[in-house]
C-alpha atoms as a PDB file:
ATOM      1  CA  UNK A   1       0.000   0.000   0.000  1.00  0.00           C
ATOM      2  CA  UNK A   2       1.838   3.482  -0.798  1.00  0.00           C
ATOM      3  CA  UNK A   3       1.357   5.804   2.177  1.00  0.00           C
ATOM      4  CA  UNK A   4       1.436   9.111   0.749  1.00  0.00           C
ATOM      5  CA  UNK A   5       3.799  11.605   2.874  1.00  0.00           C
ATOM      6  CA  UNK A   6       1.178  14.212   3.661  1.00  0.00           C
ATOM      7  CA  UNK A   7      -1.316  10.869   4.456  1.00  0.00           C
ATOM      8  CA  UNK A   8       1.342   9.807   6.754  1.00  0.00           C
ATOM      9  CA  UNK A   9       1.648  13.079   9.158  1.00  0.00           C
ATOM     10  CA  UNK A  10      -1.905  12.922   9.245  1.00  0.00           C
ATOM     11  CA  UNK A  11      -2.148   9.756  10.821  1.00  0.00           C
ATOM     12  CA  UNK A  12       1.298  10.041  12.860  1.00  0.00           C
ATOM     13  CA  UNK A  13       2.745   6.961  11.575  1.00  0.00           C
ATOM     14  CA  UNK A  14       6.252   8.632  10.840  1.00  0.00           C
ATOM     15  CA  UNK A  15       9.044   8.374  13.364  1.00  0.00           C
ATOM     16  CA  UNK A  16      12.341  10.179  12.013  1.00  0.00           C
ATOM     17  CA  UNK A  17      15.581   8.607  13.478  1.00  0.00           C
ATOM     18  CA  UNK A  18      19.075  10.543  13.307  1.00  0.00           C
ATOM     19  CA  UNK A  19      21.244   8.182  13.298  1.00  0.00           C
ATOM     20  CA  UNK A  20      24.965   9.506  13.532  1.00  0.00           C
ATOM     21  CA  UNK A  21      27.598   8.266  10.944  1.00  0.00           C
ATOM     22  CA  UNK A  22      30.966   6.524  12.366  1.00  0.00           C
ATOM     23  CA  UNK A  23      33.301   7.816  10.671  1.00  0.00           C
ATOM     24  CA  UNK A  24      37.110   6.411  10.358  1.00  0.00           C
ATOM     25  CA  UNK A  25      39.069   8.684  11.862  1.00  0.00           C
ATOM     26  CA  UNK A  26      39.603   9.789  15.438  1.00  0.00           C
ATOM     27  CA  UNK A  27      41.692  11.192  18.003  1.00  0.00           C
ATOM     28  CA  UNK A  28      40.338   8.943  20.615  1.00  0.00           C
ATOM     29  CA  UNK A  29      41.062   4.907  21.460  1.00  0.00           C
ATOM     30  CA  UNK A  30      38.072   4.651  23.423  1.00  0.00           C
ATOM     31  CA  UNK A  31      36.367   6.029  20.473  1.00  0.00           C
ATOM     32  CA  UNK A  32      37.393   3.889  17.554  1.00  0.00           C
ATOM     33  CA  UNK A  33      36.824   0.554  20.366  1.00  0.00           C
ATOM     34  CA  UNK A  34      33.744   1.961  20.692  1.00  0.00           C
ATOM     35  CA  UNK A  35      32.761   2.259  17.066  1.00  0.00           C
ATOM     36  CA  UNK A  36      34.510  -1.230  16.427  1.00  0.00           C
ATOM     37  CA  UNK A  37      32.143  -2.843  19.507  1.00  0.00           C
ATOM     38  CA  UNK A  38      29.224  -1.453  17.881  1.00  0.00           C
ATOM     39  CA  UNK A  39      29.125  -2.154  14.227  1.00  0.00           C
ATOM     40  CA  UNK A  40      31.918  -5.191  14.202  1.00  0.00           C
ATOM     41  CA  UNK A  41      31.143  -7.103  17.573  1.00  0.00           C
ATOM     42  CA  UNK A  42      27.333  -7.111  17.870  1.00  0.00           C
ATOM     43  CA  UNK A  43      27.628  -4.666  21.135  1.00  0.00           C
ATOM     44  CA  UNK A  44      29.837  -7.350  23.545  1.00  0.00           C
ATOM     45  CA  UNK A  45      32.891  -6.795  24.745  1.00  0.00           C
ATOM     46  CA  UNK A  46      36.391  -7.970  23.663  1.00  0.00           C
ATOM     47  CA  UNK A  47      36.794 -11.770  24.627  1.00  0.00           C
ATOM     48  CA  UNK A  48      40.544 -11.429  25.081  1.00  0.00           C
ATOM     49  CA  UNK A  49      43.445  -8.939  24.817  1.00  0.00           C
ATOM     50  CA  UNK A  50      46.726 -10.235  24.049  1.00  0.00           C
ATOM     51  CA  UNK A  51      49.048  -7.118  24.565  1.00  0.00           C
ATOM     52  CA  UNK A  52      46.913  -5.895  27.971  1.00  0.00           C
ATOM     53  CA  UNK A  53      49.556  -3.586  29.002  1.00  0.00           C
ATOM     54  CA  UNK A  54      48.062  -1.352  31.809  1.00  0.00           C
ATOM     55  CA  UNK A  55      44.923  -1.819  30.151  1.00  0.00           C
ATOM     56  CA  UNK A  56      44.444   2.319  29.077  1.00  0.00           C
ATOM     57  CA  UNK A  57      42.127   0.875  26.318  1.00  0.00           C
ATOM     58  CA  UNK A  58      39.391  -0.016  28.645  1.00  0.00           C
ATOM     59  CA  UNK A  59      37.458   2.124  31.318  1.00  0.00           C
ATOM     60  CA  UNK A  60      35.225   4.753  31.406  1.00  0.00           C
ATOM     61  CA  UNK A  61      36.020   7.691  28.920  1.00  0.00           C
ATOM     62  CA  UNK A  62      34.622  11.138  28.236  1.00  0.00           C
ATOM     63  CA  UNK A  63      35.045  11.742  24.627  1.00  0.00           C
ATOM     64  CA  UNK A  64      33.731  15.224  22.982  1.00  0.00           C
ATOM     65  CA  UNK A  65      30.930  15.086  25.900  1.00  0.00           C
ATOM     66  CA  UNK A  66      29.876  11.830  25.386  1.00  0.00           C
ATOM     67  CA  UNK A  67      30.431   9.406  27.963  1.00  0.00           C
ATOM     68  CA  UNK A  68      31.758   5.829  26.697  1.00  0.00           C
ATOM     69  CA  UNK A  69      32.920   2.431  28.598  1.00  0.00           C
ATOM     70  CA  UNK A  70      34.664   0.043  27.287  1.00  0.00           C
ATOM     71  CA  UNK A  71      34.517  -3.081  29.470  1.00  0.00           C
ATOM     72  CA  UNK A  72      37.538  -5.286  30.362  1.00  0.00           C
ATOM     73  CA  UNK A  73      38.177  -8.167  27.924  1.00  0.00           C
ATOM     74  CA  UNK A  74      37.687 -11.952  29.710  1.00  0.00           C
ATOM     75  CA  UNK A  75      40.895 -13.083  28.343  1.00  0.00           C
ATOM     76  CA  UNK A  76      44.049 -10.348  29.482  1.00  0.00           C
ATOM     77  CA  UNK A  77      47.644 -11.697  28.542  1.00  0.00           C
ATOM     78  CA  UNK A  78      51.402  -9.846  28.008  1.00  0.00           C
ATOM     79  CA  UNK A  79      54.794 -10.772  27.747  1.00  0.00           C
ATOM     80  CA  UNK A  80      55.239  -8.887  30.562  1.00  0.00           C
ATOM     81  CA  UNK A  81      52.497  -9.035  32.710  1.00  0.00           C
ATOM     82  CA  UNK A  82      51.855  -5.271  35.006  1.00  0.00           C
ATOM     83  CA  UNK A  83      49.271  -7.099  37.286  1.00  0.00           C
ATOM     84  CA  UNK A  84      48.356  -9.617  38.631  1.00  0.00           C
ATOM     85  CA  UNK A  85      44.965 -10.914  36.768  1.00  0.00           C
ATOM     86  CA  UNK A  86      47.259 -10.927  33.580  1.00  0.00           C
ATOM     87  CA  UNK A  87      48.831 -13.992  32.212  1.00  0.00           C
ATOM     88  CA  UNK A  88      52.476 -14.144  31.278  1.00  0.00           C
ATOM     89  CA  UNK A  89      52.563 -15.104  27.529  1.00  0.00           C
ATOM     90  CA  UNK A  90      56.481 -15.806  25.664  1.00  0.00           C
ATOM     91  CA  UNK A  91      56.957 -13.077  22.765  1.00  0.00           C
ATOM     92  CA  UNK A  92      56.907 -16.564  20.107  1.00  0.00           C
ATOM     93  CA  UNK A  93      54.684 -18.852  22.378  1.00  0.00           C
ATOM     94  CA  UNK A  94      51.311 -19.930  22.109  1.00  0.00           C
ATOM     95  CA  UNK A  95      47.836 -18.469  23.592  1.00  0.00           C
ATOM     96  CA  UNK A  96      46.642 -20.522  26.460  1.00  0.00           C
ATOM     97  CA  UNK A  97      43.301 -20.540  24.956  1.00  0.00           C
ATOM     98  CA  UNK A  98      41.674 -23.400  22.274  1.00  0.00           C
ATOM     99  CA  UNK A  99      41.138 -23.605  18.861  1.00  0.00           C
ATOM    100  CA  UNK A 100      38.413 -21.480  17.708  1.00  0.00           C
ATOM    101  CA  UNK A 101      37.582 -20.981  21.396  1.00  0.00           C
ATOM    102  CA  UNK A 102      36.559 -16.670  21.359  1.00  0.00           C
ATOM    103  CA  UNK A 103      34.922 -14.421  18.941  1.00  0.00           C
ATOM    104  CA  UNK A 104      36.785 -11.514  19.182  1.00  0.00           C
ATOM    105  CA  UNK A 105      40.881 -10.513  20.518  1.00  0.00           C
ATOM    106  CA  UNK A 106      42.795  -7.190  20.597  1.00  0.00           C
ATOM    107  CA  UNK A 107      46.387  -6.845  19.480  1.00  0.00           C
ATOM    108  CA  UNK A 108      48.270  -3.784  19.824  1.00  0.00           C
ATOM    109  CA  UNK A 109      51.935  -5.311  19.449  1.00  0.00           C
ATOM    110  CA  UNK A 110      55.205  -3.132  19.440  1.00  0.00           C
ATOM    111  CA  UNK A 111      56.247  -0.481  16.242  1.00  0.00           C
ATOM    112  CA  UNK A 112      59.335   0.709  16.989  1.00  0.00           C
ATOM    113  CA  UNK A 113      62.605  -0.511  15.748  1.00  0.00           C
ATOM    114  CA  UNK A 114      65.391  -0.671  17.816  1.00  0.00           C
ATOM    115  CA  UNK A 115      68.244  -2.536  19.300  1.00  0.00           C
ATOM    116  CA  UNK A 116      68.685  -2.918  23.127  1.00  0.00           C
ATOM    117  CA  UNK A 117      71.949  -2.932  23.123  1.00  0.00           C
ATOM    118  CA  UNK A 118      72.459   0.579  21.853  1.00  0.00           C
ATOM    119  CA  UNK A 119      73.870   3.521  24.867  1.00  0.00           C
ATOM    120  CA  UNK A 120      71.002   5.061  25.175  1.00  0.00           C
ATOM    121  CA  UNK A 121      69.233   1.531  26.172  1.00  0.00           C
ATOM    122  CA  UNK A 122      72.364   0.515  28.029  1.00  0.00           C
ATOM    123  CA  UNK A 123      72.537   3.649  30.252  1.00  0.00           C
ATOM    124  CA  UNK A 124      69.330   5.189  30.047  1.00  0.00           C
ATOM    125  CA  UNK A 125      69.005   8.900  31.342  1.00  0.00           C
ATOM    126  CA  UNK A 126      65.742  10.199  32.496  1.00  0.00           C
ATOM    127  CA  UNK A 127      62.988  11.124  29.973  1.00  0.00           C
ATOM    128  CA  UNK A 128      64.925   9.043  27.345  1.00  0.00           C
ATOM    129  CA  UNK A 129      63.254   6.181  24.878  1.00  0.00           C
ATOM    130  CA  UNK A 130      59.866   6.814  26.536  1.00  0.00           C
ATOM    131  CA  UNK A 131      58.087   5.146  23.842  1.00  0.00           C
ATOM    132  CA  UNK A 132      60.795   1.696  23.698  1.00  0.00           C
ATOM    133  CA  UNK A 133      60.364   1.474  27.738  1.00  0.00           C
ATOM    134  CA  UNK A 134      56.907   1.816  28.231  1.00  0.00           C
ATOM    135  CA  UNK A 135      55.862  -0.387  24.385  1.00  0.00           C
ATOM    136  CA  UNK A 136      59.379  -2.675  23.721  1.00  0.00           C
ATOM    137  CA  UNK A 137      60.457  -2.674  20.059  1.00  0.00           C
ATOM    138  CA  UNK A 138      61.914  -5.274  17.408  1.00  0.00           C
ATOM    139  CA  UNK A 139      65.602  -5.754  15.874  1.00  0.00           C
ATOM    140  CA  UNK A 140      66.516  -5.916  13.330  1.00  0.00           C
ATOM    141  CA  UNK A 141      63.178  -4.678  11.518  1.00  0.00           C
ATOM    142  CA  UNK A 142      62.726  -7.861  10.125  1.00  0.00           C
ATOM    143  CA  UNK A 143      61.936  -9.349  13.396  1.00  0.00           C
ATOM    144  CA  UNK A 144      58.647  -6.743  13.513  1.00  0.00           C
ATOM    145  CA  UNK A 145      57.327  -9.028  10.317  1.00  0.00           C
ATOM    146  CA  UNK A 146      57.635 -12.031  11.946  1.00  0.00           C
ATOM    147  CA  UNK A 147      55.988 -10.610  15.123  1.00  0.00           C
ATOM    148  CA  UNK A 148      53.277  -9.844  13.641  1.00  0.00           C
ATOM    149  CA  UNK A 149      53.170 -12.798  11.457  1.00  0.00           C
ATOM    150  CA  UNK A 150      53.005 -15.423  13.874  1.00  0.00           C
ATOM    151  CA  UNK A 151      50.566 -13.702  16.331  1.00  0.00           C
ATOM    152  CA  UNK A 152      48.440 -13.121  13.410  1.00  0.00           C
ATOM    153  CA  UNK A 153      48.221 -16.668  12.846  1.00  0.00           C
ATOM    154  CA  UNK A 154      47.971 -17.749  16.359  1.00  0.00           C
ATOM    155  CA  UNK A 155      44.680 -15.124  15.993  1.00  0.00           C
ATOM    156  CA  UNK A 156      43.396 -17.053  13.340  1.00  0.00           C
ATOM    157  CA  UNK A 157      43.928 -19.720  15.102  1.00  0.00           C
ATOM    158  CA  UNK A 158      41.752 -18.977  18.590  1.00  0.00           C
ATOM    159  CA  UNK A 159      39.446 -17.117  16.905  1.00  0.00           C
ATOM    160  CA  UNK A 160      35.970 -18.838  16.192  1.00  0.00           C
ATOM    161  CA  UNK A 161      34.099 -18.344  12.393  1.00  0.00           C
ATOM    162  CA  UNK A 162      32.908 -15.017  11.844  1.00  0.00           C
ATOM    163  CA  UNK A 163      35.234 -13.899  14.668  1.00  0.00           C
ATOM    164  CA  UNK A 164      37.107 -10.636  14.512  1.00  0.00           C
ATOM    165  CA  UNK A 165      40.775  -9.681  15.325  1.00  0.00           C
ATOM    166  CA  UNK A 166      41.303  -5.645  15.618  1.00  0.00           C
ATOM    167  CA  UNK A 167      44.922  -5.308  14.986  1.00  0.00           C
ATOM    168  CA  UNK A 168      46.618  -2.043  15.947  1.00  0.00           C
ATOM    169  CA  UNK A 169      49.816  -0.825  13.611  1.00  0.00           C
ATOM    170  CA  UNK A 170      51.333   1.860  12.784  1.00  0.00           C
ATOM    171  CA  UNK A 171      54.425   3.013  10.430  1.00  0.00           C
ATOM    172  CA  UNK A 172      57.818   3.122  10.974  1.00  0.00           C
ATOM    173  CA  UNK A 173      61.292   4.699  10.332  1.00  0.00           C
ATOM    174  CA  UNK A 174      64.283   3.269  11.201  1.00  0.00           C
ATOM    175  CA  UNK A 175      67.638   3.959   9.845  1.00  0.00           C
ATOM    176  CA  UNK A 176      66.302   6.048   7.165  1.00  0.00           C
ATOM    177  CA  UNK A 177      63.985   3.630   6.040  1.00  0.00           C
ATOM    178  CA  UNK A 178      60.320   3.877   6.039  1.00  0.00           C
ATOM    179  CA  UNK A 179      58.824   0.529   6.969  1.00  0.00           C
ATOM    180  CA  UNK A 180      55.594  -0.242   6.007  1.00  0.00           C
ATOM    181  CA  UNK A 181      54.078  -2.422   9.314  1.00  0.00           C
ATOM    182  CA  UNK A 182      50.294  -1.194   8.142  1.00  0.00           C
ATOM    183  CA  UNK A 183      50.752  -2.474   5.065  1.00  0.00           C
ATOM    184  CA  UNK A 184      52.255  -5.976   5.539  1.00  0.00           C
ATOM    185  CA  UNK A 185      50.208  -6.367   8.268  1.00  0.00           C
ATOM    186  CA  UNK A 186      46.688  -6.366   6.225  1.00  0.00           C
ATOM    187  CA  UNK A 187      48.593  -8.159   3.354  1.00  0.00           C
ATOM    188  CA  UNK A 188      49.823 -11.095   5.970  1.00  0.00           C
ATOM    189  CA  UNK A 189      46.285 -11.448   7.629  1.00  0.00           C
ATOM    190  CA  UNK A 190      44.823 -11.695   4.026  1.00  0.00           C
ATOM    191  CA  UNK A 191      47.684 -14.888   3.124  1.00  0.00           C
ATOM    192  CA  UNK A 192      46.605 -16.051   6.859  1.00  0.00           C
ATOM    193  CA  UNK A 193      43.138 -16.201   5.063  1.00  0.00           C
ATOM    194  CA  UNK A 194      41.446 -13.204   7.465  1.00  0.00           C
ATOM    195  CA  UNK A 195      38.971 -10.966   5.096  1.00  0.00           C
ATOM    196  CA  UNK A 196      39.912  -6.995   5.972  1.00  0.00           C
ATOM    197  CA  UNK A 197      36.358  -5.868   7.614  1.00  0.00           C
ATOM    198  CA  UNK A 198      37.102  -2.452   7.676  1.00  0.00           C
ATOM    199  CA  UNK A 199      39.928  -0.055   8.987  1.00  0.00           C
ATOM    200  CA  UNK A 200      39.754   3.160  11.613  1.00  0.00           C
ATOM    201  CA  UNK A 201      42.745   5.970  11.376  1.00  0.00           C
ATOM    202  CA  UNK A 202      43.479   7.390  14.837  1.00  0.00           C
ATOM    203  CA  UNK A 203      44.751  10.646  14.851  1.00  0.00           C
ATOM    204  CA  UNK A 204      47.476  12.444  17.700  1.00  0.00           C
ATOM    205  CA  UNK A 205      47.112  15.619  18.961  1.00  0.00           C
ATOM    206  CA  UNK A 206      50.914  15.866  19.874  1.00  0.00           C
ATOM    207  CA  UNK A 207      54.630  13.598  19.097  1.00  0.00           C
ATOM    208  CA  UNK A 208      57.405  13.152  20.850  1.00  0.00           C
ATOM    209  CA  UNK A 209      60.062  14.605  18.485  1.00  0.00           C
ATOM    210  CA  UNK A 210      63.481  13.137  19.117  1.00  0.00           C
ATOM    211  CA  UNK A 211      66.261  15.549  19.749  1.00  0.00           C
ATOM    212  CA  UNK A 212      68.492  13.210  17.905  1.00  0.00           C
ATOM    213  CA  UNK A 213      66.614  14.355  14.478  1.00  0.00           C
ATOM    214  CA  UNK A 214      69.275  16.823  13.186  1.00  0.00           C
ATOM    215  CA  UNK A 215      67.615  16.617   9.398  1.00  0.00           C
ATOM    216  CA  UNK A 216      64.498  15.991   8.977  1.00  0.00           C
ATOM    217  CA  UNK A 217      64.112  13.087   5.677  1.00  0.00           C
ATOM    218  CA  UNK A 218      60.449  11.964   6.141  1.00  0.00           C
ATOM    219  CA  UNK A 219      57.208  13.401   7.532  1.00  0.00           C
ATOM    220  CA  UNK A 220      56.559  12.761  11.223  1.00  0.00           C
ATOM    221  CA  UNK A 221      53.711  10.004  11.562  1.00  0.00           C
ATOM    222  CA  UNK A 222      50.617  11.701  13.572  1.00  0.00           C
ATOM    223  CA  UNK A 223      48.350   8.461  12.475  1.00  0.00           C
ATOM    224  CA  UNK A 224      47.665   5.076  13.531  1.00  0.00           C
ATOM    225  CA  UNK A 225      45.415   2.243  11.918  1.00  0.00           C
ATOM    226  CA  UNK A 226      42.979   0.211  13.511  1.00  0.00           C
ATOM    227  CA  UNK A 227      42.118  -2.633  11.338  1.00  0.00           C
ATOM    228  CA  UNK A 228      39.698  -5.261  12.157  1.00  0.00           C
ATOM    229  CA  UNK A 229      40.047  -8.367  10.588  1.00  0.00           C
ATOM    230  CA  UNK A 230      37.247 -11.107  10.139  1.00  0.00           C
ATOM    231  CA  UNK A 231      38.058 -14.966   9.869  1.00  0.00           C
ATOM    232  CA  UNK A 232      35.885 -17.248   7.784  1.00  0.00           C
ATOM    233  CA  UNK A 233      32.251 -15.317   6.714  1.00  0.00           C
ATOM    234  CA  UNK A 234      31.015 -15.153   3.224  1.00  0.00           C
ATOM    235  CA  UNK A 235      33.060 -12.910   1.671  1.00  0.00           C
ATOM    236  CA  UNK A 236      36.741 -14.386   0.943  1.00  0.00           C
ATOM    237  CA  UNK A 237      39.536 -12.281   0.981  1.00  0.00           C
ATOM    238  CA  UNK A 238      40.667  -9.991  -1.913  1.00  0.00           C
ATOM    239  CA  UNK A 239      43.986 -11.750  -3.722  1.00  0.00           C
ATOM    240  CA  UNK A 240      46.201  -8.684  -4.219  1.00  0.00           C
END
């Protein structure tokens, strides 16, 4: 039956819903989780976080007014544990957890590039290699790619059909070379046979800008990339 749109006022059978876009940018973790919860994981928390850390992705958040929570995953491993409800995991070891056992993990593994054994590492003065101290870092850069290889797969591996895996990467420079972790990364989960669901930019405010930067050769990285990362579904993954 066509309802006519003066025919529907009359009879007050319109509702208008605003529904507000996610976009895929944002200067806010808790905000791109958020979004990722919503669309990607059917409103339910995380299952498991592999790279817990202090655990600043989950809480309760004020972002642009709006108040947000993002609930602690079930699941909370490291390599180096900061509490006590975390489990200890070995940087090439194995999840504790079964084969296609969750629905949904977080990975936020290690970007930087560089070798412990440098000075700076060795003796470290206050305020120095804030980022490598508080995050730990790969050498040589090759060692990055199998990182993220092999916990990619151990992802796929947890992860139940239709589950997700939201992978947090960002780019690199390291002895003049510009190492492209985003990319490999959503190339390796594709060969690992995940489908790329969708991807989320996050955006900072502020750097740290090294005072060892004398010349500057590239442009300093103010993004990050959320991607999330679907096993098994309908849709296969693109062959690039």
């Amino acid at each position: 039956m066509k309802v006519t749109l003066r025919n529907a006022l009359k009879t007050k059978i319109i509702d208008i819903y605003i529904m507000e876009t996610i976009k895929n940018v944002s200067y806010h973790n808790a905000e791109i989780l958020n979004n990722i919860i919503t669309i990607h994981n059917n409103g339910e928390p995380f299952d498991c976080d592999m790279t817990y850390s202090k655990g600043n992705f989950y809480g309760k958040f004020k972002v642009d007014g709006l108040d947000l929570e993002i609930q602690e995953p079930q699941y909370k491993f490291d390599v180096n544990p900061i509490s006590d409800d975390v489990i200890k995991i070995e940087p090439w070891g194995k999840l504790p957890l079964e084969d296609e056992s969750i629905r949904s993990i977080v990975i936020d593994l290690p970007f930087v590039i560089a070798s412990n054994k440098v000075p700076s590492l060795q003796n470290p003065k206050e305020g120095s290699n804030i980022i490598i101290k508080r995050f730990g870092s790969y050498y040589p850069y090759q060692e990055l790619f199998k990182s993220y290889s092999h916990w990619l797969e151990e992802a796929f591996r947890v992860l139940k059909d239709d589950g997700i895996c939201v992978f947090k990467c960002q780019n690199t420079i390291t002895s003049s070379k510009f190492i492209c972790s985003e990319e490999y990364s959503w190339m390796e989960a594709q060969r690992q046979g995940f489908y790329v669901l969708d991807k989320f930019i996050l955006i900072a405010k502020q750097r740290l800008i090294s005072s060892k930067v004398k010349k500057q050769q590239h442009a300093r990285n103010y993004t990050s990339t959320f991607y999330v990362f679907k096993k098994g579904g309908k849709i296969k993954p693109i062959k690039y």
